[in-house]
C-alpha atoms as a PDB file:
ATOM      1  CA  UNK A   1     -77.593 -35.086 -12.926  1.00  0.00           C
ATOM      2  CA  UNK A   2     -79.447 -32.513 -10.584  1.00  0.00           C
ATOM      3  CA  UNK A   3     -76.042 -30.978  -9.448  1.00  0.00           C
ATOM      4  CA  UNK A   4     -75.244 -31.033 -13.252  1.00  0.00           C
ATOM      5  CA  UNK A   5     -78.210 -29.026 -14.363  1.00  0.00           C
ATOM      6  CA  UNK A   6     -77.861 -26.511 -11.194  1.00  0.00           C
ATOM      7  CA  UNK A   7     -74.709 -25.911 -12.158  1.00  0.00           C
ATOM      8  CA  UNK A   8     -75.378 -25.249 -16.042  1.00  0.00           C
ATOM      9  CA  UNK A   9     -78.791 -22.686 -14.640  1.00  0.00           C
ATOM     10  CA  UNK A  10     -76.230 -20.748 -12.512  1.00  0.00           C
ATOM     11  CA  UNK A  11     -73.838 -20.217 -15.216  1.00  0.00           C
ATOM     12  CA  UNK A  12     -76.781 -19.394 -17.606  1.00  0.00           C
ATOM     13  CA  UNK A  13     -77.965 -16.984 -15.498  1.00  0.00           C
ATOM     14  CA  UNK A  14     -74.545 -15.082 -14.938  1.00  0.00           C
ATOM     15  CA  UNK A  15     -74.356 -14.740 -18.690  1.00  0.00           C
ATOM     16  CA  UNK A  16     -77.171 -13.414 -18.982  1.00  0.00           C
ATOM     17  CA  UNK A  17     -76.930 -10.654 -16.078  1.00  0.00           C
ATOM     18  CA  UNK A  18     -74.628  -8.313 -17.497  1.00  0.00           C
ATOM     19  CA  UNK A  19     -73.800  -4.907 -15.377  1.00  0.00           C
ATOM     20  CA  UNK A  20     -75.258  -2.343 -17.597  1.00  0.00           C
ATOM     21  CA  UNK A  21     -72.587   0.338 -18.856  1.00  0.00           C
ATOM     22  CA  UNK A  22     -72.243   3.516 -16.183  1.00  0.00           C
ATOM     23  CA  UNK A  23     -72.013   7.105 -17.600  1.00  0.00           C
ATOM     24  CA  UNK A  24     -68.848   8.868 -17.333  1.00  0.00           C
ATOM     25  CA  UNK A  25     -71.562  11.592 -16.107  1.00  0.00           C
ATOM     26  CA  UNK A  26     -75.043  11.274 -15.569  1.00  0.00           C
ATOM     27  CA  UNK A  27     -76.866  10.894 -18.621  1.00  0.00           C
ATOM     28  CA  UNK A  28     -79.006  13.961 -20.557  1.00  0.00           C
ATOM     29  CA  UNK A  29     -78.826  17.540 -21.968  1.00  0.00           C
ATOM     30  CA  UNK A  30     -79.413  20.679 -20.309  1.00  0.00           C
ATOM     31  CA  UNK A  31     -82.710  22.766 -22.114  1.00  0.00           C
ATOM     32  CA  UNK A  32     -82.611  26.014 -21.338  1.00  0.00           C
ATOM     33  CA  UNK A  33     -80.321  27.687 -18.444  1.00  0.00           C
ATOM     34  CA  UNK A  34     -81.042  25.572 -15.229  1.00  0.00           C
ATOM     35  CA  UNK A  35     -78.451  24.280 -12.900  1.00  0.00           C
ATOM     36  CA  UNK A  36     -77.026  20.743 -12.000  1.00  0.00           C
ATOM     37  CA  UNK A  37     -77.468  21.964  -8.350  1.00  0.00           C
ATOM     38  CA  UNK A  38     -81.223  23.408  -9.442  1.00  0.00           C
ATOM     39  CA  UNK A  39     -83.670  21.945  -6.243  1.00  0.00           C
ATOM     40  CA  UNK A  40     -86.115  20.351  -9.099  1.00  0.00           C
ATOM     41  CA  UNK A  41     -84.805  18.354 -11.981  1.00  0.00           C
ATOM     42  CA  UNK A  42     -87.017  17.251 -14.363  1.00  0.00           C
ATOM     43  CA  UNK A  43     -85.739  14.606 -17.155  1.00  0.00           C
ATOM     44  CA  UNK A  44     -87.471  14.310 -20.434  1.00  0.00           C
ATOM     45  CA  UNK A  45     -86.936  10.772 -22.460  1.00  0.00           C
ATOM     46  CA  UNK A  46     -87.603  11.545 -26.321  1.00  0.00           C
ATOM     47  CA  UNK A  47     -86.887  10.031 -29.511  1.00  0.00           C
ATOM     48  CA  UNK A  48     -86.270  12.784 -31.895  1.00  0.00           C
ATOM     49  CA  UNK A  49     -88.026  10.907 -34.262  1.00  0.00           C
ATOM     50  CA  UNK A  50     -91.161  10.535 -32.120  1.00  0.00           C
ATOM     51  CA  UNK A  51     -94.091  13.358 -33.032  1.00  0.00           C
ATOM     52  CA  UNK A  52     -94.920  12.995 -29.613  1.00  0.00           C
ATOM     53  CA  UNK A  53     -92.125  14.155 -28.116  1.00  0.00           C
ATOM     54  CA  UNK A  54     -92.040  16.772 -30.952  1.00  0.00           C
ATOM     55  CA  UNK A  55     -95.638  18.080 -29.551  1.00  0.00           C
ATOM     56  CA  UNK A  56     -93.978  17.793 -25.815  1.00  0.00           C
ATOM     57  CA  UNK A  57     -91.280  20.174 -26.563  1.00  0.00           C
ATOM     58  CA  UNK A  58     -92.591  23.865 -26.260  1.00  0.00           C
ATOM     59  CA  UNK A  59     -94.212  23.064 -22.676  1.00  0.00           C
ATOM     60  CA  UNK A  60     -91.311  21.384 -21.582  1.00  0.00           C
ATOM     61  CA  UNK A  61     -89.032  24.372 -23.235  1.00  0.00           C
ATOM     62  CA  UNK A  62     -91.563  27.387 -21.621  1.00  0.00           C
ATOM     63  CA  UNK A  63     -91.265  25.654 -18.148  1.00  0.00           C
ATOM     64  CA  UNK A  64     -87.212  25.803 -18.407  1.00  0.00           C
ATOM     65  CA  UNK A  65     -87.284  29.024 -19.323  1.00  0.00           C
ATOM     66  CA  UNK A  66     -89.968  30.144 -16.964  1.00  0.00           C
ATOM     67  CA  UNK A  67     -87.574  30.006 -13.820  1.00  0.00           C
ATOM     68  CA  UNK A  68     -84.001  30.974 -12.449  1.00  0.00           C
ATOM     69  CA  UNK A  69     -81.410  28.190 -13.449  1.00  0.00           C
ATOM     70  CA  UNK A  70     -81.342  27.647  -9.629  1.00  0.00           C
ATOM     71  CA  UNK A  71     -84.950  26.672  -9.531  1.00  0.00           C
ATOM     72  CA  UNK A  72     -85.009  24.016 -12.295  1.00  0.00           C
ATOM     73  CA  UNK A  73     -82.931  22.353 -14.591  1.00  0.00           C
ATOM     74  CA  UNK A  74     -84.627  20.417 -17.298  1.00  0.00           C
ATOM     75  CA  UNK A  75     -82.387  17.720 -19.049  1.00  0.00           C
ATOM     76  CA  UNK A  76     -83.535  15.812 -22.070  1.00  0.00           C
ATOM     77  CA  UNK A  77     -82.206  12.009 -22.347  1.00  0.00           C
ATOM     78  CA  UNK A  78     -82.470  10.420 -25.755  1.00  0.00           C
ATOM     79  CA  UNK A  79     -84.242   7.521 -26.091  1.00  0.00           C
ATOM     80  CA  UNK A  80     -84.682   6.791 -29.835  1.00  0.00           C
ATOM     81  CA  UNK A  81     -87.229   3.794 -30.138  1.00  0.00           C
ATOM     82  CA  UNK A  82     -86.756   0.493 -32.628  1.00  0.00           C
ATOM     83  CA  UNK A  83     -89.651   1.386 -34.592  1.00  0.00           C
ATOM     84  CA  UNK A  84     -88.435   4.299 -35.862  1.00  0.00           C
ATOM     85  CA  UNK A  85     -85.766   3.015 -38.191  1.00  0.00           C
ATOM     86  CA  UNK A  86     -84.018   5.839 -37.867  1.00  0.00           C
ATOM     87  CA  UNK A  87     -83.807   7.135 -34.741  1.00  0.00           C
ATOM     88  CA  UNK A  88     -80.697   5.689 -33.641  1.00  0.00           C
ATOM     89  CA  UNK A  89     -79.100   7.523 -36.295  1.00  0.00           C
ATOM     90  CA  UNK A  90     -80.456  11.294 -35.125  1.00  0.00           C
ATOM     91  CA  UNK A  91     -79.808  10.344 -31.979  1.00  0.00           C
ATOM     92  CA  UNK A  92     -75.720   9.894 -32.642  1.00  0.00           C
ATOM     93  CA  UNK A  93     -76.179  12.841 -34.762  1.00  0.00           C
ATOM     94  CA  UNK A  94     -76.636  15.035 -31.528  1.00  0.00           C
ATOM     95  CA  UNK A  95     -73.753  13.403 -29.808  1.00  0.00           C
ATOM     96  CA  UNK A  96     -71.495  14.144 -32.974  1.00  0.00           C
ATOM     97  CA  UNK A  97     -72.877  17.522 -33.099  1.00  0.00           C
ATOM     98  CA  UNK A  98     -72.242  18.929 -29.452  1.00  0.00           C
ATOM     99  CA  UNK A  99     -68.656  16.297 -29.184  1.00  0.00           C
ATOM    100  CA  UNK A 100     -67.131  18.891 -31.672  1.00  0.00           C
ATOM    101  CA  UNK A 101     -69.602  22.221 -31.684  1.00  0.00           C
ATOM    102  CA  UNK A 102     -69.836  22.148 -27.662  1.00  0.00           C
ATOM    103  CA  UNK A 103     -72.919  21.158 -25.739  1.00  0.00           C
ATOM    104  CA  UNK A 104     -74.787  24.687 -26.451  1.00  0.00           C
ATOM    105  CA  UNK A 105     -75.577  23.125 -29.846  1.00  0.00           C
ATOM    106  CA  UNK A 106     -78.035  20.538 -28.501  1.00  0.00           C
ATOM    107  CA  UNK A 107     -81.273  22.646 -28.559  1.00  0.00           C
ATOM    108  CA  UNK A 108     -80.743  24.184 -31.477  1.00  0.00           C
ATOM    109  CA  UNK A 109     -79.936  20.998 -33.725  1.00  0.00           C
ATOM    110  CA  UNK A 110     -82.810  19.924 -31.442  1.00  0.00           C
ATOM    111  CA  UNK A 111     -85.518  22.265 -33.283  1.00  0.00           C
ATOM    112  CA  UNK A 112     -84.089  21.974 -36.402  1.00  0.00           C
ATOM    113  CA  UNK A 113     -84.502  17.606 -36.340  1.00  0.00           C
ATOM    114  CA  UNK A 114     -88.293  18.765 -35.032  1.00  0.00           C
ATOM    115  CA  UNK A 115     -88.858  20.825 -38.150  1.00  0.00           C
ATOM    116  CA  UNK A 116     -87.988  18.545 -40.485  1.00  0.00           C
ATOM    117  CA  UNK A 117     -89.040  15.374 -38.179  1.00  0.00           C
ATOM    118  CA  UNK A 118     -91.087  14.418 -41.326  1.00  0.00           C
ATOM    119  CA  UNK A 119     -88.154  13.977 -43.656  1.00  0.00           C
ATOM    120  CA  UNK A 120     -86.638  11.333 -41.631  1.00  0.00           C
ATOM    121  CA  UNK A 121     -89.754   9.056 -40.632  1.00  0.00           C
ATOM    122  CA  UNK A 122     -90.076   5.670 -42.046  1.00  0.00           C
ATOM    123  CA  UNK A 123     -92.032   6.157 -44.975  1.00  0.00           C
ATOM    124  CA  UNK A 124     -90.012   9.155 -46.003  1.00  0.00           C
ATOM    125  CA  UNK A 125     -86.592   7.182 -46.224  1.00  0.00           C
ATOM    126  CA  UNK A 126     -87.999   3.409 -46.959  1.00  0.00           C
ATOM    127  CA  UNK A 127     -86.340   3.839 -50.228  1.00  0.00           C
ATOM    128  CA  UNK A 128     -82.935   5.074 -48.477  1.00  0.00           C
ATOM    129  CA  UNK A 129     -79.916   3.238 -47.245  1.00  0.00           C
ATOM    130  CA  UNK A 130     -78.712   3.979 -44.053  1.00  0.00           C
ATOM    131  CA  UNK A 131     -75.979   5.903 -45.386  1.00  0.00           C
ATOM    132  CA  UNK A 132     -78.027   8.094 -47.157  1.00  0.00           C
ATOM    133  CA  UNK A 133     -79.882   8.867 -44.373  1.00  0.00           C
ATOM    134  CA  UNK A 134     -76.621   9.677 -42.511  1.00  0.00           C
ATOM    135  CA  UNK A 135     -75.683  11.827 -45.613  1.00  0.00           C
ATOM    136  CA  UNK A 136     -79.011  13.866 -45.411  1.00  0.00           C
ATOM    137  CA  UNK A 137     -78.517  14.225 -41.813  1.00  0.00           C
ATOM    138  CA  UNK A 138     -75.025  15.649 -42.378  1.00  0.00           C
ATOM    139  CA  UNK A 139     -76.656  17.962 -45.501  1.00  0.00           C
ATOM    140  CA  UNK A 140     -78.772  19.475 -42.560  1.00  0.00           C
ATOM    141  CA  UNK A 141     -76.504  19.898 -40.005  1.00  0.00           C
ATOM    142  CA  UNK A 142     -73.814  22.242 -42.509  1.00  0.00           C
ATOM    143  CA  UNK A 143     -76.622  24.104 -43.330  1.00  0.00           C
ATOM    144  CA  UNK A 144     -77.948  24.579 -39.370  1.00  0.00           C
ATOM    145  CA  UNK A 145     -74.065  24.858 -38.473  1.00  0.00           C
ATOM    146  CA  UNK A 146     -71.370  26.244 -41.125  1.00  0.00           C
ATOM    147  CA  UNK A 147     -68.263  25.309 -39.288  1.00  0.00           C
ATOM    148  CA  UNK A 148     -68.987  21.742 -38.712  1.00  0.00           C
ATOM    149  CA  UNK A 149     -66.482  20.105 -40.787  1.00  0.00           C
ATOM    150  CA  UNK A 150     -66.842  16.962 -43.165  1.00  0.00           C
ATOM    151  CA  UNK A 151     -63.958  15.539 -40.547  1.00  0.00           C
ATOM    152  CA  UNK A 152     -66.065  16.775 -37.325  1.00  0.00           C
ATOM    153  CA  UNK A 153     -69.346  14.749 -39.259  1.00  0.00           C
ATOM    154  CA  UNK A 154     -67.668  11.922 -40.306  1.00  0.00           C
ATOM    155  CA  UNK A 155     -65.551  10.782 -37.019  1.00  0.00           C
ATOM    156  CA  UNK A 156     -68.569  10.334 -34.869  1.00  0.00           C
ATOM    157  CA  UNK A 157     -71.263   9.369 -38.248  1.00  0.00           C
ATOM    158  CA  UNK A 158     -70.189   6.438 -40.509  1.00  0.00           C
ATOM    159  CA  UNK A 159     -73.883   4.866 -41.190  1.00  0.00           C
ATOM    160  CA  UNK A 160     -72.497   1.588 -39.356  1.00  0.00           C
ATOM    161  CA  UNK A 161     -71.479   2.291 -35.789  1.00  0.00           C
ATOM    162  CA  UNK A 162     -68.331   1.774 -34.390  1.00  0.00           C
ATOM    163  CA  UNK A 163     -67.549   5.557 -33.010  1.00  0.00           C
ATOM    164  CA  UNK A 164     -67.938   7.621 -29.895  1.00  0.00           C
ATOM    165  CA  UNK A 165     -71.176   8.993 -30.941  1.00  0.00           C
ATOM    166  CA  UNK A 166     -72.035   5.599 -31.465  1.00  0.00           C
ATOM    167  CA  UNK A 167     -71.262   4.672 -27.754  1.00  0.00           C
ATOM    168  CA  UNK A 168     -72.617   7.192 -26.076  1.00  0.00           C
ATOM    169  CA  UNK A 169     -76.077   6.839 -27.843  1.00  0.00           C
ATOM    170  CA  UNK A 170     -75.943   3.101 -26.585  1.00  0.00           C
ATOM    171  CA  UNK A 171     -75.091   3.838 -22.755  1.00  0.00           C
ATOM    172  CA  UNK A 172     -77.710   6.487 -22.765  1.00  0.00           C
ATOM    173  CA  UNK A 173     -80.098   4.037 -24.285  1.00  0.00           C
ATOM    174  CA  UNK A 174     -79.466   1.219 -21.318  1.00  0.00           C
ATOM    175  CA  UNK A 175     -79.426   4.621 -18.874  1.00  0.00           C
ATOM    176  CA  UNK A 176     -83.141   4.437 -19.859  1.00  0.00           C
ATOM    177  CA  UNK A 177     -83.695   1.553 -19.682  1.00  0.00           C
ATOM    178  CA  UNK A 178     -82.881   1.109 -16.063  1.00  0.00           C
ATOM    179  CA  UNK A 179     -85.297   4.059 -15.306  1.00  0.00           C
ATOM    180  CA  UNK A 180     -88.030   1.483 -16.709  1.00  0.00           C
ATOM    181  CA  UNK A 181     -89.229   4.216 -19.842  1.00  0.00           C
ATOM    182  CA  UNK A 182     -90.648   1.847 -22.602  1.00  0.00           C
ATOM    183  CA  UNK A 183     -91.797   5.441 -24.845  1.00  0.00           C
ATOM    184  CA  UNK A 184     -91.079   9.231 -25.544  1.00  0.00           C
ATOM    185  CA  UNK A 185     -91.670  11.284 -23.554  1.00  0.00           C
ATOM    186  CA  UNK A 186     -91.874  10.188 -20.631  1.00  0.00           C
ATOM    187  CA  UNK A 187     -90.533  11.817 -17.392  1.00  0.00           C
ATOM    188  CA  UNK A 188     -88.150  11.728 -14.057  1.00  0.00           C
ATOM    189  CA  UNK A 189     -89.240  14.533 -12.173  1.00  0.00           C
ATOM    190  CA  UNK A 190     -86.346  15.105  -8.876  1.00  0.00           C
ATOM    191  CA  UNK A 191     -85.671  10.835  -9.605  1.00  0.00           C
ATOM    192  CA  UNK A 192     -89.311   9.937  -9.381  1.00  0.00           C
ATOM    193  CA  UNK A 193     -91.273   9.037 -12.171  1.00  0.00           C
ATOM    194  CA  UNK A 194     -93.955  10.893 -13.355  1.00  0.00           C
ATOM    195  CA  UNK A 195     -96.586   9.615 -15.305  1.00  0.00           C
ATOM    196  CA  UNK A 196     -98.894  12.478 -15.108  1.00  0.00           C
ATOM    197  CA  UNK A 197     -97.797  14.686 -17.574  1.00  0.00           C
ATOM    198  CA  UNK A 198     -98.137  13.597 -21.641  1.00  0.00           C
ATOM    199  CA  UNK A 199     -97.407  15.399 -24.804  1.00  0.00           C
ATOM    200  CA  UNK A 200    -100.128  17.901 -24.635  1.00  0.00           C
ATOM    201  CA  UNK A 201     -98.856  19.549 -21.416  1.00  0.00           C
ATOM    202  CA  UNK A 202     -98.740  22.980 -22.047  1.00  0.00           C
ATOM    203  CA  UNK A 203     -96.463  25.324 -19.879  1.00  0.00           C
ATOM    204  CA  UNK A 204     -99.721  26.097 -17.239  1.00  0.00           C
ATOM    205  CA  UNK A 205    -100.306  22.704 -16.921  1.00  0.00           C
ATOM    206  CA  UNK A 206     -96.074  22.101 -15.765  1.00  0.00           C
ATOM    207  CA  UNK A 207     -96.422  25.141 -13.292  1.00  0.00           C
ATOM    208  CA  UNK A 208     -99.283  23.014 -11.233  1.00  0.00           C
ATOM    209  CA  UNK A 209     -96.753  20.585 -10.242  1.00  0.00           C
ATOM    210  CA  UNK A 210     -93.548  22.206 -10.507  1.00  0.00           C
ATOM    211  CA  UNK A 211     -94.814  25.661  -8.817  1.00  0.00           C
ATOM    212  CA  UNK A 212     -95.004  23.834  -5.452  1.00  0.00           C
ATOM    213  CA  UNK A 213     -91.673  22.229  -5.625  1.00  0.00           C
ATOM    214  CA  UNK A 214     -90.373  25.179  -6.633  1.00  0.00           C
ATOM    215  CA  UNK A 215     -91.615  27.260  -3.292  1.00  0.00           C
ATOM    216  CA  UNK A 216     -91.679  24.349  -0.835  1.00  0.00           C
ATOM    217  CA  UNK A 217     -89.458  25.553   1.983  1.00  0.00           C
ATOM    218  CA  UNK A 218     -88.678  28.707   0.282  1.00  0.00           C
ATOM    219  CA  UNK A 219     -88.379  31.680   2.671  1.00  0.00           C
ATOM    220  CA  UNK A 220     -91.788  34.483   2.992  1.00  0.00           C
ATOM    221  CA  UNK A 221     -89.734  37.384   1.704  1.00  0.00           C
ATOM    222  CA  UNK A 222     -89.055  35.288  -1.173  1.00  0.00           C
ATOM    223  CA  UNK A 223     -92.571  34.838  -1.989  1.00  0.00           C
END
């Protein structure tokens, strides 16, 4: 009976360890002009829904555009939270978005989803079906980008799942997950987390940290 039950534990326990989905590339989007070879990388987890990581956003967007693209690259990985009922949703919306507009598309559909953040929060849309949220989201996006196409919209948006969009918000999701973030925003700064910074940090407070990083090594004449 002993041999029985240690048998039925092991299998239990493969089940439930499943290998978490790896990227075709590392997970995130590029704000502002830094490089993938940039000596500091900084990664931002946000929910676009999430007024916190809407307050975050023009420290984090002053400090990427405060040094050369070989200095710093600053990459934001979406990590739209279960308690705001629709975050999943603007998060495939970005994936649809820069999938047939090109990846230069992310920070501005990125500002726009901040300005009308309130629109889309839970109280706003408790009296909306999914697909009518996905249908205001697409209203939006033709107005923020005049060549997207109702065929570009609706092959990664259907209001149900089931498309590449879909999928990629999902593997970025577990990404996150394995980095241990449990809220937006928090931070990876050069693989490390960093728990320091919140959404008030303004650009002076980024350049305190960063700054050093930045110069470490660097040579005098450079300085």
């Amino acid at each position: 009976m002993s041999k029985l039950l240690l048998v039925f534990t092991a299998l239990l326990l493969r089940v439930g360890v499943a290998q978490v989905p790896i990227p075709g590339e590392p997970p995130g989007l590029t704000i502002g002009r830094g490089s993938g070879s940039a000596k500091v990388q900084l990664e931002t987890y946000i929910d676009l829904l999430c007024p916190y990581s809407k307050a975050a956003y023009d420290g984090v967007k002053a400090l990427a555009d405060h040094y050369e693209p070989e200095e710093i690259r600053v990459k934001a990985v979406l990590f739209p939270l279960p308690f705001h009922q629709h975050g999943f949703t603007a998060a495939e919306s970005v994936f649809t978005i820069i999938s047939a507009l090109g990846d230069d598309h992310f920070t501005p559909w990125l500002e726009v989803l901040y300005k009308n953040q309130e629109r889309f929060w839970n109280k706003a849309t408790k009296d909306l079906s999914a697909m009518q949220v996905t249908n205001e989201l697409k209203e939006l996006a033709k107005k923020t980008f005049p060549t997207l196409t109702d065929k570009q919209w609706e092959k990664g948006m259907t209001g149900f799942g089931g498309t590449e969009a879909d999928q990629h918000t999902r593997v970025t999701w577990k990404y996150a997950c394995t980095r241990t973030v449990t809220g937006t925003p928090q931070y990876t700064l050069n693989g490390v987390p960093f728990e320091e910074a919140d959404s008030s940090w303004k650009l002076e407070d980024w350049l305190k940290v960063i700054d050093p990083l930045v110069k470490a090594d660097r040579p005098k004449d450079d300085l």
